[in-house]
C-alpha atoms as a PDB file:
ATOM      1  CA  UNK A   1      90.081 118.826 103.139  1.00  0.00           C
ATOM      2  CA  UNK A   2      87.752 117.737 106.588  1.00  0.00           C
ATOM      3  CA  UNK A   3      90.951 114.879 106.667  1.00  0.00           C
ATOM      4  CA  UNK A   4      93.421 117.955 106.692  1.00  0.00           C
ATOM      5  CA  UNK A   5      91.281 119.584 109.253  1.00  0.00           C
ATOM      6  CA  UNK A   6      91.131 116.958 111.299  1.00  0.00           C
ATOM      7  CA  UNK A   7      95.008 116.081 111.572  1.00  0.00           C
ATOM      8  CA  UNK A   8      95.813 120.019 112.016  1.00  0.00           C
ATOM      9  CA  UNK A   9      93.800 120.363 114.605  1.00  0.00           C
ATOM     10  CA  UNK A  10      94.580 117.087 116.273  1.00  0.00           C
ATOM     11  CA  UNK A  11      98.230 117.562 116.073  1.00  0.00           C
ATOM     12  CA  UNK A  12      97.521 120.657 117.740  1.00  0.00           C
ATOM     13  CA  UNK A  13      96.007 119.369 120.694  1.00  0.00           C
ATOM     14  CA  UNK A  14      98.948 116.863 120.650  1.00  0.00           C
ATOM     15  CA  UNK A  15     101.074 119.651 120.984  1.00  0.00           C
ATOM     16  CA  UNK A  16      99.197 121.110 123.948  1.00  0.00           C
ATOM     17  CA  UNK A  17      98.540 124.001 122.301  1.00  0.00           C
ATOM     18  CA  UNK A  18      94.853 124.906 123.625  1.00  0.00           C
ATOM     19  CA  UNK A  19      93.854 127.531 120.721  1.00  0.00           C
ATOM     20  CA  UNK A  20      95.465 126.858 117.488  1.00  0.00           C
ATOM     21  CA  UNK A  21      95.085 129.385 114.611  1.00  0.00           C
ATOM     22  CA  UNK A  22      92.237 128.515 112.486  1.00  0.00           C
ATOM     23  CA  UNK A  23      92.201 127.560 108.702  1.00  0.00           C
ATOM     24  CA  UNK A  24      89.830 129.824 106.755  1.00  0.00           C
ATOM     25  CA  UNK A  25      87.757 128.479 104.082  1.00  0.00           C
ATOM     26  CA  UNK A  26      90.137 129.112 101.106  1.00  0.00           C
ATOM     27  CA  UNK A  27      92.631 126.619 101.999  1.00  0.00           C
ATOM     28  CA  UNK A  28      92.604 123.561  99.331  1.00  0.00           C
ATOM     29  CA  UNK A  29      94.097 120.956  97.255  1.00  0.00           C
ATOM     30  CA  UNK A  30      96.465 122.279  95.543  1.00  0.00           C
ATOM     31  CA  UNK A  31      99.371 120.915  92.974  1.00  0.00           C
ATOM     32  CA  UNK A  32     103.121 121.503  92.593  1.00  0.00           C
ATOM     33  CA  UNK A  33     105.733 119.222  91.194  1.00  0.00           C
ATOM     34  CA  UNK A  34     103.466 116.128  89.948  1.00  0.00           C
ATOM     35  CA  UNK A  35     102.065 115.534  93.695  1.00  0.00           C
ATOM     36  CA  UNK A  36      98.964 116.997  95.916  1.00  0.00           C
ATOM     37  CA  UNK A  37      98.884 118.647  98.759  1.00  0.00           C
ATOM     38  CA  UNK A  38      96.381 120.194 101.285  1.00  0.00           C
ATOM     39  CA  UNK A  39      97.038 123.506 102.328  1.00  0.00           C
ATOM     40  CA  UNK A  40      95.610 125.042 105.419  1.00  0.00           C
ATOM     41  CA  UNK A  41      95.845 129.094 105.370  1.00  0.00           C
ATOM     42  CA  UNK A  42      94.392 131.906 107.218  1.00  0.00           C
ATOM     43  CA  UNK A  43      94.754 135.570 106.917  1.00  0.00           C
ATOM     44  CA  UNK A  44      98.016 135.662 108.802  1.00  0.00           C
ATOM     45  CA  UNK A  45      99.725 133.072 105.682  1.00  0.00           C
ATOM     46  CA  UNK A  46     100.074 129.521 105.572  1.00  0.00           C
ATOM     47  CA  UNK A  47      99.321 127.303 108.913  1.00  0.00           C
ATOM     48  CA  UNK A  48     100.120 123.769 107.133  1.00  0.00           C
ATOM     49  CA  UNK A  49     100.915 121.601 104.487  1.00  0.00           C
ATOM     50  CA  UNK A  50     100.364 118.089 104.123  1.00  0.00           C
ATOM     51  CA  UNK A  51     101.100 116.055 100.882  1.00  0.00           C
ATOM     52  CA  UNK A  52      98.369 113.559  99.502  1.00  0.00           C
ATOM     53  CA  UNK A  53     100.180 110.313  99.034  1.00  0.00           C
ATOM     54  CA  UNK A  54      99.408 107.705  96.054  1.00  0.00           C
ATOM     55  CA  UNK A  55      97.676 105.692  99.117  1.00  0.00           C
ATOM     56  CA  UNK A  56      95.377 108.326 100.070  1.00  0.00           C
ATOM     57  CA  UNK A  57      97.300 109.173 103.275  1.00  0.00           C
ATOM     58  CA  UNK A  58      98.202 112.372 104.611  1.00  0.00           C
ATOM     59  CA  UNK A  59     101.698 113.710 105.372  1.00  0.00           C
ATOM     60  CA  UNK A  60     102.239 116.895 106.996  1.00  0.00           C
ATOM     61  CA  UNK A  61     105.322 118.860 105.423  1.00  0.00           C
ATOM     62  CA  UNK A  62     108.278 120.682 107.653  1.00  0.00           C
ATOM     63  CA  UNK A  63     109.187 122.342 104.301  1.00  0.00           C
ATOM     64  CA  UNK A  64     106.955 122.727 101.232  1.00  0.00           C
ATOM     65  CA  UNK A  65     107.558 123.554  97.821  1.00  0.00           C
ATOM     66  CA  UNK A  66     107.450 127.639  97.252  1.00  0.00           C
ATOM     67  CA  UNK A  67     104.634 127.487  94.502  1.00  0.00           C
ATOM     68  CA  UNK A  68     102.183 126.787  97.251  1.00  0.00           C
ATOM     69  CA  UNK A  69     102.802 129.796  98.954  1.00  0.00           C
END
């Protein structure tokens, strides 16, 4: 999850965006479909998703599957 952290917020920056919502503590690993993903929510829903390759790598999703909402 600190790997998931670390890309959301760094993509953020990226972005220029100079206060981006932050994760609360309940976001985790979660499964759907035979894969993992990392899931990085607030109060105010889902901020992002990013699928745990076979590799170990992060991926963040556009579109995620609806059983991780």
């Amino acid at each position: 999850m600190s790997r998931a952290f670390a890309a959301y917020f760094k993509q953020a920056k990226h972005d220029g965006d100079p206060s981006p919502d932050e994760p609360a503590n309940n976001s985790s690993v979660m499964s759907a479909d035979g894969h993992d993903y990392a899931v990085l929510s607030n109060c105010n829903g889902t901020l992002a998703v990013y699928r745990i390759r076979n590799d170990g790598v992060l991926k963040r999703l556009k579109r995620w599957p609806a059983e991780l909402d």
